[in-house]
C-alpha atoms as a PDB file:
ATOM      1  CA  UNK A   1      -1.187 -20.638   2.566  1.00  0.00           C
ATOM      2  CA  UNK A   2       1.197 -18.280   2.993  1.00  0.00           C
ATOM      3  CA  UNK A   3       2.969 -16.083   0.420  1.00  0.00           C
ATOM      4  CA  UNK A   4       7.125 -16.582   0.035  1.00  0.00           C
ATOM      5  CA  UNK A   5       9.148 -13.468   0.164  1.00  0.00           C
ATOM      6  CA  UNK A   6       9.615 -12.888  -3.628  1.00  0.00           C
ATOM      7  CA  UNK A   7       5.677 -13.224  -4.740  1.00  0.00           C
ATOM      8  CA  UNK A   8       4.485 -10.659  -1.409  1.00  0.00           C
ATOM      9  CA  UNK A   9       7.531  -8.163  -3.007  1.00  0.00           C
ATOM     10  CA  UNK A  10       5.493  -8.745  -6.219  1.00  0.00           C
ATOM     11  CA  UNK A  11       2.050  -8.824  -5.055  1.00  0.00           C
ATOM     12  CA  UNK A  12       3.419  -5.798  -2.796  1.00  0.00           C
ATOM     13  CA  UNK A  13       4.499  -3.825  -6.046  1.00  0.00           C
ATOM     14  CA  UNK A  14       1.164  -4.653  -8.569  1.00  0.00           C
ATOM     15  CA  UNK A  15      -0.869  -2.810  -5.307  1.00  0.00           C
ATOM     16  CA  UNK A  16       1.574   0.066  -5.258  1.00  0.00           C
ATOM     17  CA  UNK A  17       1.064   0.346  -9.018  1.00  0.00           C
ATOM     18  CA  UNK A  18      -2.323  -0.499  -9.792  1.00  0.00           C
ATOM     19  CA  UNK A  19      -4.513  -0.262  -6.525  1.00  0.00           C
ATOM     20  CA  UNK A  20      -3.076   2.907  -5.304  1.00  0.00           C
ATOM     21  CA  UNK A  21      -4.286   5.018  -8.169  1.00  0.00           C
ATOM     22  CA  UNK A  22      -7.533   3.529  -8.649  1.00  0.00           C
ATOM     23  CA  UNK A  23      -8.292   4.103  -4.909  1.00  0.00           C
ATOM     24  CA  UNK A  24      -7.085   8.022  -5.101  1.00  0.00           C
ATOM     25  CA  UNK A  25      -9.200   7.883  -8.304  1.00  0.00           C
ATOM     26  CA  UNK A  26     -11.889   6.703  -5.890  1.00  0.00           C
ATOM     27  CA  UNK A  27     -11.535   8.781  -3.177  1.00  0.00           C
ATOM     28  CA  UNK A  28     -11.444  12.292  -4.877  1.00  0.00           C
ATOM     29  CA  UNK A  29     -14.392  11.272  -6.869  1.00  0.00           C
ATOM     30  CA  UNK A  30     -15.787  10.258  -2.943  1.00  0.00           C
ATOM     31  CA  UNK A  31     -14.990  13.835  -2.050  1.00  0.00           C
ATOM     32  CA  UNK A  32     -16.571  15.586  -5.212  1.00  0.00           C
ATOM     33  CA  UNK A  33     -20.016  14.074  -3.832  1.00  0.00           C
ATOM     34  CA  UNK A  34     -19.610  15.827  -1.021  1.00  0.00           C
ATOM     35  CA  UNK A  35     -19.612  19.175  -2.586  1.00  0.00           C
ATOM     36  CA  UNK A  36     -16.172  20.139  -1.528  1.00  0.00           C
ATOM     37  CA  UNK A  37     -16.374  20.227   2.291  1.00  0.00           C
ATOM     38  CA  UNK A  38     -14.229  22.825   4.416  1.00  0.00           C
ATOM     39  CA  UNK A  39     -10.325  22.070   4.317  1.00  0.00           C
ATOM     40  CA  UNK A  40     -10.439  20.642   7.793  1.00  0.00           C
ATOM     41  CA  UNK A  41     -12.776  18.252   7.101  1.00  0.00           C
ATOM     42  CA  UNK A  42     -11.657  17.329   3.850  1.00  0.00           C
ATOM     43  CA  UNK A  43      -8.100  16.952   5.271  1.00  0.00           C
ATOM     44  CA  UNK A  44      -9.834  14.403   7.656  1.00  0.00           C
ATOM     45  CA  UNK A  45     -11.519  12.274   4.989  1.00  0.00           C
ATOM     46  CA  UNK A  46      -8.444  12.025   2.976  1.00  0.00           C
ATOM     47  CA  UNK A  47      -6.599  11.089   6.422  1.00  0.00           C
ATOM     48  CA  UNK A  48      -9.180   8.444   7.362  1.00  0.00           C
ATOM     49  CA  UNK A  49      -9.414   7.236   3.935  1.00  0.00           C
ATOM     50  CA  UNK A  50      -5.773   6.928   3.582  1.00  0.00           C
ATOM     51  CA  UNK A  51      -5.867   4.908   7.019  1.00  0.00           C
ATOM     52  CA  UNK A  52      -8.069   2.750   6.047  1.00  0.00           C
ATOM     53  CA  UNK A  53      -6.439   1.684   2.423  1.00  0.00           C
ATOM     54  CA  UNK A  54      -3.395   0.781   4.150  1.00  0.00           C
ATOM     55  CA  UNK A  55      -5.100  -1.693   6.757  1.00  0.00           C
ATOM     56  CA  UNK A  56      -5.951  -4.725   4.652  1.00  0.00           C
ATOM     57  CA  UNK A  57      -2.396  -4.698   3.129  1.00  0.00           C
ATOM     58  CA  UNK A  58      -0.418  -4.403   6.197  1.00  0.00           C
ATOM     59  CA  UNK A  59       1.197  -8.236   6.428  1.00  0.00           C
ATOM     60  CA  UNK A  60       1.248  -7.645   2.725  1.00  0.00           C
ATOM     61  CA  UNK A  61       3.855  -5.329   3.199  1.00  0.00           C
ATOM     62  CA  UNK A  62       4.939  -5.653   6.356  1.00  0.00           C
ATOM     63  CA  UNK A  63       9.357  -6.990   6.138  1.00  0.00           C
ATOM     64  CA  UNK A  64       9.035  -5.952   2.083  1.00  0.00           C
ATOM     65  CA  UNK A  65      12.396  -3.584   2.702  1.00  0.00           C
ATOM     66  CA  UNK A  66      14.166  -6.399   4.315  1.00  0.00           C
ATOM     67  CA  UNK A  67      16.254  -8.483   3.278  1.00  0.00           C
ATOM     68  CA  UNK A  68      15.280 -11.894   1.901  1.00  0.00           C
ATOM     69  CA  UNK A  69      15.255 -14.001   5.396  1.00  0.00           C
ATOM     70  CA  UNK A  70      14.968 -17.125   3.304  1.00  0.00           C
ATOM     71  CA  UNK A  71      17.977 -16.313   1.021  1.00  0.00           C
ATOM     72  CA  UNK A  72      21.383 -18.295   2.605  1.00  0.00           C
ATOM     73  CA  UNK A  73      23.604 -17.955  -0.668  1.00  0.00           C
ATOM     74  CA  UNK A  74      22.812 -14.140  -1.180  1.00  0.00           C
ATOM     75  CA  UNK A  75      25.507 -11.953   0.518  1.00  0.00           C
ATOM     76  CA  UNK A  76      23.826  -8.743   2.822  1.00  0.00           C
ATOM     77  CA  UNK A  77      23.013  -6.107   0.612  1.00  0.00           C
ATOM     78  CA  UNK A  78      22.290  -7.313  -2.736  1.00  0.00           C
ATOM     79  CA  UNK A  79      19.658  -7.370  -4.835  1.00  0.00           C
ATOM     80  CA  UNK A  80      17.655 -10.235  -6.708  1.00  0.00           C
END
């Protein structure tokens, strides 16, 4: 079943809100195990980890700053 514009804009936002922090909550506390690895490396785990967060969301939020393509009435450039 797939999700209508409005509820993946919403679904979009509660991820943005509430998932993001909890997974940089996650990944420094991923990092601290570690003991603090050189800056290179560290740099890579926060790159890789940062990749990897945003793969299971990407039709998710793929279109999200587009307009509505469903909306007819709604003239270009407004909001809901």
């Amino acid at each position: 079943m797939a999700l209508s514009y409005k509820a993946r804009r919403r679904w979009a936002l509660a991820v943005l809100v509430v998932g993001m922090p909890v997974y940089v909550v996650v990944a420094v506390n991923l990092i601290d195990l570690l003991d603090r690895p050189s800056f290179p490396v560290e740099l890579a785990i926060y790159v890789g980890l940062g990749f990897l967060w945003a793969l299971p969301f990407r039709k998710l939020f793929r279109g999200i700053g587009q307009p509505d393509p469903e909306a007819k009435d709604s003239a270009p450039g407004t909001r809901d």
